[in-house]
N, C-alpha and C. Protein backbone atom coordinates (compact mmCIF):
# COMPACT_ATOMS: atom_id res chain seq x y z
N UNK A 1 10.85 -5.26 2.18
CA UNK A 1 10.36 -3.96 1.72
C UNK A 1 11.11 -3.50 0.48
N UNK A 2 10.35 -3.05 -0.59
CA UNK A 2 10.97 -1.99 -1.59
C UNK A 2 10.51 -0.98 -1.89
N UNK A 3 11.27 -0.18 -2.18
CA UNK A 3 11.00 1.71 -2.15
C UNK A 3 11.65 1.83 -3.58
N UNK A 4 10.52 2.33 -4.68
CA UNK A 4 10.99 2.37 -5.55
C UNK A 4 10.78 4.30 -5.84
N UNK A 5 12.03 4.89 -6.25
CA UNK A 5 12.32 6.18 -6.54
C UNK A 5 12.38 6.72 -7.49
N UNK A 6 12.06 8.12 -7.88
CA UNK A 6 12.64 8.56 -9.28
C UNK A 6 11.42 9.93 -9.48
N UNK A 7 11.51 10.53 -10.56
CA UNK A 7 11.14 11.24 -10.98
C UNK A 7 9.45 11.35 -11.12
N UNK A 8 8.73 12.30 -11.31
CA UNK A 8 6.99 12.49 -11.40
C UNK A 8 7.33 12.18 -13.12
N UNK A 9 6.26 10.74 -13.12
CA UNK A 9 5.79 10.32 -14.51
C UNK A 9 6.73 9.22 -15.16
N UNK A 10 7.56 8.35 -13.94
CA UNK A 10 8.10 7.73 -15.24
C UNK A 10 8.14 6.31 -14.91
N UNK A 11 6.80 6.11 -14.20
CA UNK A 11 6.29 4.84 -14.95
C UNK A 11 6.41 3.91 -13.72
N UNK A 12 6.59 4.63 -12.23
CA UNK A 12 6.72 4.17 -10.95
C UNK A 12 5.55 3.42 -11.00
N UNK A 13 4.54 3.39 -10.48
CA UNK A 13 3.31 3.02 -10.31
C UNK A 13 2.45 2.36 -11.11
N UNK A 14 2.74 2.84 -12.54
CA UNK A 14 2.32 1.41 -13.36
C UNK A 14 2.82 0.32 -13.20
N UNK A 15 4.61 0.57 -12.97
CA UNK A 15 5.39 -0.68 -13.49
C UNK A 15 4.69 -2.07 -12.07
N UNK A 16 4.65 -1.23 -10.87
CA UNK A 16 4.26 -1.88 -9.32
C UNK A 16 2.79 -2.45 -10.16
N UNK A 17 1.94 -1.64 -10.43
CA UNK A 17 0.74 -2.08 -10.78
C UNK A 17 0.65 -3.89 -11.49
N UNK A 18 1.38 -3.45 -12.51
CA UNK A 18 1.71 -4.69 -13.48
C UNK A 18 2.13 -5.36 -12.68
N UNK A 19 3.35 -5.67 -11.93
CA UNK A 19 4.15 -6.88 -11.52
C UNK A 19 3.00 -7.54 -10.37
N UNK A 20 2.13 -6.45 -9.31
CA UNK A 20 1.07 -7.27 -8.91
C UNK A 20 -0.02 -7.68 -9.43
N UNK A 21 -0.46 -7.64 -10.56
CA UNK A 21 -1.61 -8.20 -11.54
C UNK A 21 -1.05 -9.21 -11.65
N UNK A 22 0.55 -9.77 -11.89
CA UNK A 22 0.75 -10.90 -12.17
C UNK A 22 1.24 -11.62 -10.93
N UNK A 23 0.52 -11.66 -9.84
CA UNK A 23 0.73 -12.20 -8.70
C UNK A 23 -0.82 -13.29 -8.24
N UNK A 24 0.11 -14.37 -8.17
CA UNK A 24 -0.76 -15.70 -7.75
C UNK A 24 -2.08 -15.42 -6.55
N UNK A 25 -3.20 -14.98 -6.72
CA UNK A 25 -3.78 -14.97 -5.93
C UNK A 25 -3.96 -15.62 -4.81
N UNK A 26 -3.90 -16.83 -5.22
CA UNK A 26 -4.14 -17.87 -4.10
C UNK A 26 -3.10 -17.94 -3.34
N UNK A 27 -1.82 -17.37 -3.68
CA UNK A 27 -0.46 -17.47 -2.54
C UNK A 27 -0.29 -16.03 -1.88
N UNK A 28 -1.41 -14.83 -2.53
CA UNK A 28 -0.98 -13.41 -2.24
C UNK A 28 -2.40 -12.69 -2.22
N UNK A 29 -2.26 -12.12 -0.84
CA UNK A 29 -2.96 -11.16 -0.78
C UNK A 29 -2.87 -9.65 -1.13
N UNK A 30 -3.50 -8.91 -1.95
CA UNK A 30 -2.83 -8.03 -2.15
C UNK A 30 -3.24 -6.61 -1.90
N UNK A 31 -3.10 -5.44 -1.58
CA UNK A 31 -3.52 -4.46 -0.83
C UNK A 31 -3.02 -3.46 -1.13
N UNK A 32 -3.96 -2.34 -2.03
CA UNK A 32 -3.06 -1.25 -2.37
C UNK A 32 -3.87 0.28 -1.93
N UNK A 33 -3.06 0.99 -1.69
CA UNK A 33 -3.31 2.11 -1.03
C UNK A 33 -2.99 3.61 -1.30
N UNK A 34 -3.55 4.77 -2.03
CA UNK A 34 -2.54 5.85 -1.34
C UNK A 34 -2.51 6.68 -0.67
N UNK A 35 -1.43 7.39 -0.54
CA UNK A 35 -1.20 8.06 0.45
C UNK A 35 -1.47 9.72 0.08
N UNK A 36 -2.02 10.47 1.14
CA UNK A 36 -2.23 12.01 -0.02
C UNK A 36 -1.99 12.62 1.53
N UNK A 37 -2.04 13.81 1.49
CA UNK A 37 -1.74 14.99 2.90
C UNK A 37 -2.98 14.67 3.28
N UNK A 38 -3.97 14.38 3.24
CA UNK A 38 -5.16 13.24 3.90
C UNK A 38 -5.28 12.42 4.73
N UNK A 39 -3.90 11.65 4.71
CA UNK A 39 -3.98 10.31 5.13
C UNK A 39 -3.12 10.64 6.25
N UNK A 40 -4.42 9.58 7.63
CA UNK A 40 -4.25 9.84 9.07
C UNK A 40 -3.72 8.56 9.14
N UNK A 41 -2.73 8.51 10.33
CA UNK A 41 -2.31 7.45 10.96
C UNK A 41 -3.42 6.17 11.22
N UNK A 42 -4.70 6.75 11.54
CA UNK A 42 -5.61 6.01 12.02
C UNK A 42 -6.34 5.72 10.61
N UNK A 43 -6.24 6.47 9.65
CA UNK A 43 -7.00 5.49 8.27
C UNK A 43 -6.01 4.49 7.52
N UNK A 44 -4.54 5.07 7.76
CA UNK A 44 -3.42 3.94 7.37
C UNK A 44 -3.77 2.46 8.06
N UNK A 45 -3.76 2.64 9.66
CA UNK A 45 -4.20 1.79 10.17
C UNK A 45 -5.33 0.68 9.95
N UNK A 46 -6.21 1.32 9.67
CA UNK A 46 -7.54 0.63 9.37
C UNK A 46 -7.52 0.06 8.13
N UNK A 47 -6.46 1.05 7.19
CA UNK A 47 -6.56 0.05 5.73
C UNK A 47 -5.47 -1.12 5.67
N UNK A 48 -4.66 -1.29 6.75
CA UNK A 48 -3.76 -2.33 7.09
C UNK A 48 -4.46 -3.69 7.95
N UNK A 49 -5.38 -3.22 8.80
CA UNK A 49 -6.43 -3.98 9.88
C UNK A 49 -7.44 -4.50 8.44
N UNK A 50 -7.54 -4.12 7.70
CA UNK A 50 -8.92 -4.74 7.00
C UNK A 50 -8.13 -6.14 5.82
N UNK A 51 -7.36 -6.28 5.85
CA UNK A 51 -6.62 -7.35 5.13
C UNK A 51 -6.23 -8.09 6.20
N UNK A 52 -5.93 -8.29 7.10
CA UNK A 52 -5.17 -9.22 7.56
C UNK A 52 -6.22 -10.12 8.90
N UNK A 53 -6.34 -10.73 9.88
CA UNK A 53 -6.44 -11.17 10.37
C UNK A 53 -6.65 -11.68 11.83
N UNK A 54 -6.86 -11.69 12.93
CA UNK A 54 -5.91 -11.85 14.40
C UNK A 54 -5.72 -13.79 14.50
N UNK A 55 -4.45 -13.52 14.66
CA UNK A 55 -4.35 -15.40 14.33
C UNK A 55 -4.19 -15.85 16.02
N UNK A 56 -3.30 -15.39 16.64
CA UNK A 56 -3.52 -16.08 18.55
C UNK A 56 -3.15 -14.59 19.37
N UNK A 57 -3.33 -14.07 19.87
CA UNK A 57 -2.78 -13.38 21.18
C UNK A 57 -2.47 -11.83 20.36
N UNK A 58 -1.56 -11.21 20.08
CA UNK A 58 -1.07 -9.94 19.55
C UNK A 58 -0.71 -10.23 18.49
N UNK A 59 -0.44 -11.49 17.17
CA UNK A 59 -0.10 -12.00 15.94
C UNK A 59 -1.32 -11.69 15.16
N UNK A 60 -1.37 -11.37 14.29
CA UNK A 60 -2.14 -10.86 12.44
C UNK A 60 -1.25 -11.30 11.57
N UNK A 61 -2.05 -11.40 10.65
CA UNK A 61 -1.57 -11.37 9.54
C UNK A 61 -2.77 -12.09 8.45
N UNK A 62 -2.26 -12.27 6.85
CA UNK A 62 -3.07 -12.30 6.10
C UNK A 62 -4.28 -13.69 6.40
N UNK A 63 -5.04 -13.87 5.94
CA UNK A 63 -6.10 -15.01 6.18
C UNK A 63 -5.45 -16.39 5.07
N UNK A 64 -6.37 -17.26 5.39
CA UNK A 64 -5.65 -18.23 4.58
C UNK A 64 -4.31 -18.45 4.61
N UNK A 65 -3.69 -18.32 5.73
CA UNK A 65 -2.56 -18.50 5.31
C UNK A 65 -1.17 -18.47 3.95
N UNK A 66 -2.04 -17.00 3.19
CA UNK A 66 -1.78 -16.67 2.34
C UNK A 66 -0.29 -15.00 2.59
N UNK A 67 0.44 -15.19 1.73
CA UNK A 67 1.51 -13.81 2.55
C UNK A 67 0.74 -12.63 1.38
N UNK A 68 1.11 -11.33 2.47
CA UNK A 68 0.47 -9.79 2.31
C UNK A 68 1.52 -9.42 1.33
N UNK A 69 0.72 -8.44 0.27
CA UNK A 69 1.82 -7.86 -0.36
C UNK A 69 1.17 -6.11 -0.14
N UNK A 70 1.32 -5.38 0.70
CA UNK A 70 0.73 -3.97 1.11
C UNK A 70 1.61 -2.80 -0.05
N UNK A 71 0.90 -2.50 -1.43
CA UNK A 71 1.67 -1.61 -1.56
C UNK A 71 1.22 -0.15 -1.85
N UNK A 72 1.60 0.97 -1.36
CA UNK A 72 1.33 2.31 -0.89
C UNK A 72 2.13 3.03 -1.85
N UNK A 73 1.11 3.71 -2.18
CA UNK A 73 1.30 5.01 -3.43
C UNK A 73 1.68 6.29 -3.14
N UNK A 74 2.71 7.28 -3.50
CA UNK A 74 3.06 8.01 -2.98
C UNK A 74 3.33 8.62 -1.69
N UNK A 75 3.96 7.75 -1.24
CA UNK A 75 4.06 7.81 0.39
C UNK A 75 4.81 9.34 0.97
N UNK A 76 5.73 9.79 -0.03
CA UNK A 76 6.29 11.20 0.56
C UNK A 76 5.26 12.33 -0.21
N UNK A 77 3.97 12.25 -0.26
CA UNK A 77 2.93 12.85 -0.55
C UNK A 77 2.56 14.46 0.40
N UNK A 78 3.17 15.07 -0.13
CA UNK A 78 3.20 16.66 0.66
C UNK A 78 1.91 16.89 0.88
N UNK A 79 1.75 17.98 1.96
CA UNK A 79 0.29 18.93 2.18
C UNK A 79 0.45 19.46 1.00
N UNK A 80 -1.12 20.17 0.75
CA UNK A 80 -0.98 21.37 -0.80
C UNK A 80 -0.25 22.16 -0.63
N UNK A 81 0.23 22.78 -1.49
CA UNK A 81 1.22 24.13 -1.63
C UNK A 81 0.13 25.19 -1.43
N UNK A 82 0.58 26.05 -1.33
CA UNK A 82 -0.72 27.38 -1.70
C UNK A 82 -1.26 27.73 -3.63
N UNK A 83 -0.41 27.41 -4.19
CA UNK A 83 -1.02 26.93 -5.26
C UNK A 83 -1.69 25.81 -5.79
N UNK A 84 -1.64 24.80 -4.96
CA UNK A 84 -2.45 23.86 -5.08
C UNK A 84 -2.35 22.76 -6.12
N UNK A 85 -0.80 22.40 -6.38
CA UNK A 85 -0.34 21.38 -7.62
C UNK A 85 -0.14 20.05 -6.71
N UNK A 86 0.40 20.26 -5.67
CA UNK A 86 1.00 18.84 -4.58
C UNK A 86 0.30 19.05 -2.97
């Protein structure tokens, strides 16, 4: 896992963007998501269930025997304020 931190605007989410554009398809699945005061446990879920697989018994994971790269956009994503910026 990496958690990358810092400030609104400086280039978090592009930089993630880029480094997975340059990721080998055929060795990586890739899965991106975000997160807003919206997002239910049960739609997290489902957007985690729709990439991956059931391989024997309680085991998932990606198809093809290819490894997951899941990465999630603003994950400490507040309810709105009453002004309505976050």
């Amino acid at each position: 896992p990496v958690l990358f931190t810092g400030g609104a605007g400086v280039s978090k989410t592009a930089n993630m963007l880029q480094y997975l554009q340059g990721l080998d398809r055929e060795k990586y699945a890739v899965k991106m998501t975000p997160f807003s005061f919206v997002t239910t446990p049960e739609i997290f879920q489902r957007t985690l269930e729709s990439c991956v697989e059931k391989r024997q018994g309680r085991t998932f994971g990606p198809p093809g025997g290819k490894k997951c790269v899941l990465f999630i956009d603003d994950i400490s994503m507040p309810v709105i304020n009453s002004w309505g910026d976050q």
